[in-house]
PDB file of N, CA and C in Angstrom:
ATOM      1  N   UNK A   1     -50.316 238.890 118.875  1.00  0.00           N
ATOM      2  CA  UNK A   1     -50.078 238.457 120.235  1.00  0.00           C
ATOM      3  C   UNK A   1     -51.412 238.150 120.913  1.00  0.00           C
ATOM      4  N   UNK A   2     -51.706 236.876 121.249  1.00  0.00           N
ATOM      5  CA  UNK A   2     -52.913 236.692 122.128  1.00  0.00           C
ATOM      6  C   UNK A   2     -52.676 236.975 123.436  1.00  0.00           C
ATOM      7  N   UNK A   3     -53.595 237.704 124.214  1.00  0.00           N
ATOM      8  CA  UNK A   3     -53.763 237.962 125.415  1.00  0.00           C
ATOM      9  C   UNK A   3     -55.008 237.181 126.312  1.00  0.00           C
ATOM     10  N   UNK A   4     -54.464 237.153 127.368  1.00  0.00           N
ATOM     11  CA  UNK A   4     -56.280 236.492 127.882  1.00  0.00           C
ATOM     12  C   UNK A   4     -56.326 237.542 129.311  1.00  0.00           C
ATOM     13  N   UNK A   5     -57.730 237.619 129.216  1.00  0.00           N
ATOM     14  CA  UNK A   5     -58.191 238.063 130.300  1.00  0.00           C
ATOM     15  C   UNK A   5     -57.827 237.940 132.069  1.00  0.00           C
ATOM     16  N   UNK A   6     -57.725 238.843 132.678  1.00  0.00           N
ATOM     17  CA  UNK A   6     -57.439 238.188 133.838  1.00  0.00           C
ATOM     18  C   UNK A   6     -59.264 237.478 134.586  1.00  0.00           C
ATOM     19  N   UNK A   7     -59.174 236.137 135.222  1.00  0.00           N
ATOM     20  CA  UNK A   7     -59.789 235.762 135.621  1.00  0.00           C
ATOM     21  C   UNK A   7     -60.506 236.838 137.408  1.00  0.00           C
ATOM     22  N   UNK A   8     -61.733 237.009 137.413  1.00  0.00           N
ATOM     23  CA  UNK A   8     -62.764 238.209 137.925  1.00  0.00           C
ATOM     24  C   UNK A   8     -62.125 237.980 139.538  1.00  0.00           C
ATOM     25  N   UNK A   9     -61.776 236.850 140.053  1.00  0.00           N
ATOM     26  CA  UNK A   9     -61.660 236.291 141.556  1.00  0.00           C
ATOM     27  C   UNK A   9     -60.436 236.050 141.411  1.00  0.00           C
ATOM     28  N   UNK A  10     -59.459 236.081 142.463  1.00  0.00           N
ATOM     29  CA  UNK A  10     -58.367 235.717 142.707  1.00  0.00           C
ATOM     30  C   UNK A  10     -58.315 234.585 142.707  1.00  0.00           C
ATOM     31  N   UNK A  11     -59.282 233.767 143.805  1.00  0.00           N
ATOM     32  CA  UNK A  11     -58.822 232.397 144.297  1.00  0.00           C
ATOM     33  C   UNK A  11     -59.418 231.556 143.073  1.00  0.00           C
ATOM     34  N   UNK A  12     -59.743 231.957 141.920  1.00  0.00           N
ATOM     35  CA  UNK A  12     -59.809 231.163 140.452  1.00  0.00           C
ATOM     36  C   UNK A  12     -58.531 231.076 139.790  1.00  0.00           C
ATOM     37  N   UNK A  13     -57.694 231.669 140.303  1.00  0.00           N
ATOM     38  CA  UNK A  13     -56.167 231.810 139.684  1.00  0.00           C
ATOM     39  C   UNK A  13     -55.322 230.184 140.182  1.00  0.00           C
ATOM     40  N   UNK A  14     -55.872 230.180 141.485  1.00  0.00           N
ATOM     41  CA  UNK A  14     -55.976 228.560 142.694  1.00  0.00           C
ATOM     42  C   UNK A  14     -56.111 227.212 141.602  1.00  0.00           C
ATOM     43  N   UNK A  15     -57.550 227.431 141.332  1.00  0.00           N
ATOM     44  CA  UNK A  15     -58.050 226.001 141.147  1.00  0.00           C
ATOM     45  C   UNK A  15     -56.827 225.195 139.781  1.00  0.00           C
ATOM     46  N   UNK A  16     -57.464 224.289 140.060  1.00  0.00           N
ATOM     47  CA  UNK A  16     -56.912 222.835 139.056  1.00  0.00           C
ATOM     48  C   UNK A  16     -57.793 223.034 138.094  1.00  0.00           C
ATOM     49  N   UNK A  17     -56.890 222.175 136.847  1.00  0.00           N
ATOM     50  CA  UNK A  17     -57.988 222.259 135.665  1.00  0.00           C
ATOM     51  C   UNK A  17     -59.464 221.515 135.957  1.00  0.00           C
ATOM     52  N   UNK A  18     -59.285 220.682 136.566  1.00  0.00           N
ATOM     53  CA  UNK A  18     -60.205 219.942 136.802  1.00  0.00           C
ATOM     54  C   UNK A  18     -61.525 220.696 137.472  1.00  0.00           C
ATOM     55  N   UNK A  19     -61.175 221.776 138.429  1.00  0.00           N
ATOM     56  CA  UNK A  19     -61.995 222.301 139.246  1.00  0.00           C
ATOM     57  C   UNK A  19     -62.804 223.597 138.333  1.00  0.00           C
ATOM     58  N   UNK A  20     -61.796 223.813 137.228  1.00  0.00           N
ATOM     59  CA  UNK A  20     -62.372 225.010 136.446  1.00  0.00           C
ATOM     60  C   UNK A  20     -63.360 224.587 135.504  1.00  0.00           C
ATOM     61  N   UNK A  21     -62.959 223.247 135.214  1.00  0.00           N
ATOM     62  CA  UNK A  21     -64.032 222.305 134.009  1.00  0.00           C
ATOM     63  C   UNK A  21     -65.221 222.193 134.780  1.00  0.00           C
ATOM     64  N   UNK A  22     -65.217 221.616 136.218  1.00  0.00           N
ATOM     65  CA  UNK A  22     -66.282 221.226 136.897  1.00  0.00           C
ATOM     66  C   UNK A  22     -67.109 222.762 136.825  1.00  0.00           C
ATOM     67  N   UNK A  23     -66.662 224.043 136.962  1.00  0.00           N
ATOM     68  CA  UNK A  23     -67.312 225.340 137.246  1.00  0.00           C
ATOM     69  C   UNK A  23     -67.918 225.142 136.154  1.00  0.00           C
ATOM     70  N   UNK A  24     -67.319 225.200 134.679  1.00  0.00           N
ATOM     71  CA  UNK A  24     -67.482 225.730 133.540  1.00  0.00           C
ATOM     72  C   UNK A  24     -68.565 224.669 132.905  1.00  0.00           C
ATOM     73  N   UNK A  25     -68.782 223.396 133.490  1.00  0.00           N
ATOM     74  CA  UNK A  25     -69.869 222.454 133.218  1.00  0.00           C
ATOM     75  C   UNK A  25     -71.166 222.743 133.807  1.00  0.00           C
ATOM     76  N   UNK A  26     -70.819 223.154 134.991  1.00  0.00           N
ATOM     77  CA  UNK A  26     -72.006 223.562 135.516  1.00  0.00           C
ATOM     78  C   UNK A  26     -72.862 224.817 135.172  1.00  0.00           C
ATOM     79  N   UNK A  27     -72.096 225.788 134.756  1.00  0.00           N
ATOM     80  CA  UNK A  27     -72.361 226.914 134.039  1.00  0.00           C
ATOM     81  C   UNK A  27     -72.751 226.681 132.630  1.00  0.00           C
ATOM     82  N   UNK A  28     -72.463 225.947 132.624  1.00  0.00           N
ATOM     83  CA  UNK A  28     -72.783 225.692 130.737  1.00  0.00           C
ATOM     84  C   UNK A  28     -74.697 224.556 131.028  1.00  0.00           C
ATOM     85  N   UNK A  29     -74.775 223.889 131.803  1.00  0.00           N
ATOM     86  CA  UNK A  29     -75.571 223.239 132.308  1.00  0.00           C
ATOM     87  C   UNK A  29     -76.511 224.581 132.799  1.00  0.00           C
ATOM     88  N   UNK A  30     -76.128 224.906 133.228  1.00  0.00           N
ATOM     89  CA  UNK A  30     -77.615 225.832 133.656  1.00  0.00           C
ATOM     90  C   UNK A  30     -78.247 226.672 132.922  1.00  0.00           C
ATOM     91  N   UNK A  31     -76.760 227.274 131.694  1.00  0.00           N
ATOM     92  CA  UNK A  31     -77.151 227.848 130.849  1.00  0.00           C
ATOM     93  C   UNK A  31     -78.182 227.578 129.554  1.00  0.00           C
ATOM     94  N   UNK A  32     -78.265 226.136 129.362  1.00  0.00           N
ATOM     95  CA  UNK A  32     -79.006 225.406 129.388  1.00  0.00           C
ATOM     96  C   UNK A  32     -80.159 225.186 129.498  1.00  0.00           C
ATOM     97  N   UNK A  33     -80.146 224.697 130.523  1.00  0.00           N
ATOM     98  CA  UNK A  33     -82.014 224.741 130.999  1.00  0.00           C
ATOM     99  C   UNK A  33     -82.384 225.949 131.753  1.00  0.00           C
ATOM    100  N   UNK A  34     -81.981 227.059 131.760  1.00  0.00           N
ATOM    101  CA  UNK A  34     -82.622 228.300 131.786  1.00  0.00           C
ATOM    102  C   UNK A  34     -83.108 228.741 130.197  1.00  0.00           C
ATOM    103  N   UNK A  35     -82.200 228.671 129.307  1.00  0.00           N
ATOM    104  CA  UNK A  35     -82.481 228.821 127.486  1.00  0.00           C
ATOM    105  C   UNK A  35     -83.897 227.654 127.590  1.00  0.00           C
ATOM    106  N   UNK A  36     -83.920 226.414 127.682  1.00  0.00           N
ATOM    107  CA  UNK A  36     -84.881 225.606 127.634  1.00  0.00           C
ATOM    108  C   UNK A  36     -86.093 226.083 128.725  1.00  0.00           C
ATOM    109  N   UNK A  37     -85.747 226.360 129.469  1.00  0.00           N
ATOM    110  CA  UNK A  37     -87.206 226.808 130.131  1.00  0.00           C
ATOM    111  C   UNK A  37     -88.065 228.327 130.090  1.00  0.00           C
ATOM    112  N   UNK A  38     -87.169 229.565 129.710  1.00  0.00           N
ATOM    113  CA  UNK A  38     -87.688 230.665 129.276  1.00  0.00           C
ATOM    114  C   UNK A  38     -86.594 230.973 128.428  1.00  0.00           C
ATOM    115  N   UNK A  39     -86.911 230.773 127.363  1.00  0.00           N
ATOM    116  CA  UNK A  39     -86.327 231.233 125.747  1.00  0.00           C
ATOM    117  C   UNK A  39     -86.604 232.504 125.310  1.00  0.00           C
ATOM    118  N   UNK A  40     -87.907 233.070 124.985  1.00  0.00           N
ATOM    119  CA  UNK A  40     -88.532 233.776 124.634  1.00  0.00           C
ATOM    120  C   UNK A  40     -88.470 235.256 125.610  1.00  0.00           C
ATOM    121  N   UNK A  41     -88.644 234.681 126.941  1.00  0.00           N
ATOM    122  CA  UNK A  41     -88.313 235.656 128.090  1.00  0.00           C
ATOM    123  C   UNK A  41     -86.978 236.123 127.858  1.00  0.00           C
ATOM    124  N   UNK A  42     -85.979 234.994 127.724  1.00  0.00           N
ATOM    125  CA  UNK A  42     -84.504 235.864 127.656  1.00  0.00           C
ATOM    126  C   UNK A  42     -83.758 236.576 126.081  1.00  0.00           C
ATOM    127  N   UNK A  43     -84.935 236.051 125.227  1.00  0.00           N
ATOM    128  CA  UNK A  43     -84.680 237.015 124.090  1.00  0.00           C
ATOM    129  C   UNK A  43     -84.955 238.432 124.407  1.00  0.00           C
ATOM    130  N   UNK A  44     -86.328 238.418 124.664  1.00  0.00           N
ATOM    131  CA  UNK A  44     -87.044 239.801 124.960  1.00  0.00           C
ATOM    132  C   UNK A  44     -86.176 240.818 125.978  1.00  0.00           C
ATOM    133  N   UNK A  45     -85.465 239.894 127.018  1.00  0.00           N
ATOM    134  CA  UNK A  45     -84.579 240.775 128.143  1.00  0.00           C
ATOM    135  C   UNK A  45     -83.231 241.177 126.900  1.00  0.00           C
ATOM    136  N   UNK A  46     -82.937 240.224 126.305  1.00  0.00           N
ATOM    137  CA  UNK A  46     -81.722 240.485 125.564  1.00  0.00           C
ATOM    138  C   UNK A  46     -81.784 241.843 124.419  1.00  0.00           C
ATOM    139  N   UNK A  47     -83.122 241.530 123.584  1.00  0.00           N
ATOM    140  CA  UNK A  47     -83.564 242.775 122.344  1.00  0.00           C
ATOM    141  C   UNK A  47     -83.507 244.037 123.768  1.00  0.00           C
ATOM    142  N   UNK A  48     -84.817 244.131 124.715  1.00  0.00           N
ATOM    143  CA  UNK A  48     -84.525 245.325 125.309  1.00  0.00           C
ATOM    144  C   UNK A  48     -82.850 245.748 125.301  1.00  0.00           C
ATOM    145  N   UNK A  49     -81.761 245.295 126.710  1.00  0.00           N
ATOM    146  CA  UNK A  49     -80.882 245.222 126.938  1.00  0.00           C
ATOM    147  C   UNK A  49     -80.146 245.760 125.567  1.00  0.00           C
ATOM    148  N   UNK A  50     -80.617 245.415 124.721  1.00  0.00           N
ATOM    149  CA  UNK A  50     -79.604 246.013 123.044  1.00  0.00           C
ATOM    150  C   UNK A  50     -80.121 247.289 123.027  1.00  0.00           C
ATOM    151  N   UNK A  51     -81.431 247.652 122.875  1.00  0.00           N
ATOM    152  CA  UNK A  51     -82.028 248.921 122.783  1.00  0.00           C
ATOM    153  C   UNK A  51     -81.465 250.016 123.422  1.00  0.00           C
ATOM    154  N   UNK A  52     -81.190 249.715 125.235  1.00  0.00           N
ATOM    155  CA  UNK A  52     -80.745 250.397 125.824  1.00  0.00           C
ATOM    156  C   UNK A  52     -79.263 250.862 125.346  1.00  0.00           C
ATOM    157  N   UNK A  53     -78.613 249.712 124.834  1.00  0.00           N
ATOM    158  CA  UNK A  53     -77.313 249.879 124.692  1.00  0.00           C
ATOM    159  C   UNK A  53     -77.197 251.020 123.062  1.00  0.00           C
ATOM    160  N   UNK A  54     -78.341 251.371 122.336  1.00  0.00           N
ATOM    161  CA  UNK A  54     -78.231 251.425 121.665  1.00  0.00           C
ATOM    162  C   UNK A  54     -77.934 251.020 120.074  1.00  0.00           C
ATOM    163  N   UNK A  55     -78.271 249.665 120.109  1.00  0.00           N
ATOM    164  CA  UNK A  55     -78.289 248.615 118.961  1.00  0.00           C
ATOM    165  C   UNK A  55     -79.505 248.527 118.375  1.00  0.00           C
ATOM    166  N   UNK A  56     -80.133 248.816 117.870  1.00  0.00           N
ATOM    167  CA  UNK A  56     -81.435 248.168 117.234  1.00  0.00           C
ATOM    168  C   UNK A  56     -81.307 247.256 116.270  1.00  0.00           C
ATOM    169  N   UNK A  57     -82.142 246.404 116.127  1.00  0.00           N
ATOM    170  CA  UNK A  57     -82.297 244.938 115.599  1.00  0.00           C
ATOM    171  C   UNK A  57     -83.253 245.601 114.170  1.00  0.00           C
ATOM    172  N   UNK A  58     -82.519 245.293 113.217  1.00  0.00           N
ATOM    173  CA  UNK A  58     -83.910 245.330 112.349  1.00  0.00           C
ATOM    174  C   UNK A  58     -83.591 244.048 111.537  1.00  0.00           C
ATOM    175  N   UNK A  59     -85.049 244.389 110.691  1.00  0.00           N
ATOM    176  CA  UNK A  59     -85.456 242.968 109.930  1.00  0.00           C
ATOM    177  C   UNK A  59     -86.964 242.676 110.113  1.00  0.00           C
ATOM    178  N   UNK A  60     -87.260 241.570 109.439  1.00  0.00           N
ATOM    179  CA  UNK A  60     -89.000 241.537 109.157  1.00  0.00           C
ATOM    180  C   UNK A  60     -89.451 240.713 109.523  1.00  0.00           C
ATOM    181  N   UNK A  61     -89.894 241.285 111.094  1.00  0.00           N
ATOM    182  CA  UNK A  61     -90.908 240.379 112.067  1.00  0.00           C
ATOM    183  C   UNK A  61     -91.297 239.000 111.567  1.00  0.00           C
ATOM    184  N   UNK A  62     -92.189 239.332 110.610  1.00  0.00           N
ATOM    185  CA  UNK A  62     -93.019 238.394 110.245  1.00  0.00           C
ATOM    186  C   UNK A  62     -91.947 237.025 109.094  1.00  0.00           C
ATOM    187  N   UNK A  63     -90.519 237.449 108.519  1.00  0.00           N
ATOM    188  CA  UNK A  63     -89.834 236.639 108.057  1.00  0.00           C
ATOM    189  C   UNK A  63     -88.709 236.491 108.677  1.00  0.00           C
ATOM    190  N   UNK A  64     -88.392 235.689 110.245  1.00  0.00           N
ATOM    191  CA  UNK A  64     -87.507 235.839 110.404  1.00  0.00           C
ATOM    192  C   UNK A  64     -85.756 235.243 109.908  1.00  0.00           C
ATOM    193  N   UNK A  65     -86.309 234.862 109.111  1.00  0.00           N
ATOM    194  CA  UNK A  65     -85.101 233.954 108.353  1.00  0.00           C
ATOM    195  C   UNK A  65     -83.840 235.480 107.419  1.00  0.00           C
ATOM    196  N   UNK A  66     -82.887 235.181 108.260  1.00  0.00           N
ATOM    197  CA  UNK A  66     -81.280 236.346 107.569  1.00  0.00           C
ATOM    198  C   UNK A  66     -81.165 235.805 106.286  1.00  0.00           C
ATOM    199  N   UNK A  67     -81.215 236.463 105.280  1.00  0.00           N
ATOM    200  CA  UNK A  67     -80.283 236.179 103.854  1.00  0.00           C
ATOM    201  C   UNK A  67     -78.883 236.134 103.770  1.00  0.00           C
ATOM    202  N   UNK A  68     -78.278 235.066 103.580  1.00  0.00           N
ATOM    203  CA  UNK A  68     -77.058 234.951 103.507  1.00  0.00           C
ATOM    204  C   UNK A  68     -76.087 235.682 102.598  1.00  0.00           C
ATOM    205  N   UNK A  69     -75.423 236.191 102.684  1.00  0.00           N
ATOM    206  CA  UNK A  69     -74.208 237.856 102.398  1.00  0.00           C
ATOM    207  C   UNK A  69     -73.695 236.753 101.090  1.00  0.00           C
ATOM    208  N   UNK A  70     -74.142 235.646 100.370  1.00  0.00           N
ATOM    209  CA  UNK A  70     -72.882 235.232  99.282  1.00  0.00           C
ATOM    210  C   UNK A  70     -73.736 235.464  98.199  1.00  0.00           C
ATOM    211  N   UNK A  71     -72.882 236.199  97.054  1.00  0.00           N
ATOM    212  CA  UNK A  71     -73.408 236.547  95.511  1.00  0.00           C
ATOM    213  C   UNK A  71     -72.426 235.047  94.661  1.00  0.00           C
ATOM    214  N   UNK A  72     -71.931 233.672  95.505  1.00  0.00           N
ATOM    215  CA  UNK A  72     -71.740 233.034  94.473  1.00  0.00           C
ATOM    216  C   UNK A  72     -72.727 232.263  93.419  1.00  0.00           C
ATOM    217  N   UNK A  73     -72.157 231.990  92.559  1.00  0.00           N
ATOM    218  CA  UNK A  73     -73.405 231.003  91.444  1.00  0.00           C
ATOM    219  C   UNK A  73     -72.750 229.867  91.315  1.00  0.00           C
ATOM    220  N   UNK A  74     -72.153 228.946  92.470  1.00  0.00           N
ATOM    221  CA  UNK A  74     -71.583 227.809  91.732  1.00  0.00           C
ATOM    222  C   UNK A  74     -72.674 226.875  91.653  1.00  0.00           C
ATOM    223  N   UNK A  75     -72.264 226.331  90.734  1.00  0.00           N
ATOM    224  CA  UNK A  75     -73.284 224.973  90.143  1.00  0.00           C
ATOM    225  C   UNK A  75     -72.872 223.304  91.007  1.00  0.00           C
ATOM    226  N   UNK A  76     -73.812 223.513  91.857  1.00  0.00           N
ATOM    227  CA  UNK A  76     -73.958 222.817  93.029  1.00  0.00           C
ATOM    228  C   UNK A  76     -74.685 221.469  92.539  1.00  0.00           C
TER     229      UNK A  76
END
């Protein structure tokens, strides 16, 4: 059974699709060029923010590239 969230504001329950796309563009737009203008800043807020939460990040600084989880051998 999918459920969805109730939306945070009442009067968002109101709008037209149209008015929720326009929110959700603009939000996606800023999200955006805030990532493009301090990247690095909002990693660093994000790793802290995990710490606190109790997550630690590991892995090797200096290689940051993840190894991918597949043991296949197909002949590619």
């Amino acid at each position: 059974m999918v459920t969805t969230t109730r939306l945070p504001l009442a009067i968002m329950e109101t709008w037209s699709p149209e008015q929720k796309l326009a929110v959700y563009d603009f939000c996606r737009l800023i999200s955006e060029i805030l990532w493009q203008h301090d990247r690095d800043g909002l990693l660093e807020a994000m790793v802290r923010d995990d710490h606190k939460r109790g997550f630690e990040h590991s892995g090797d600084l200096d290689n940051p590239n993840l190894e991918l989880p597949f043991d296949d051998d197909l002949p590619f």
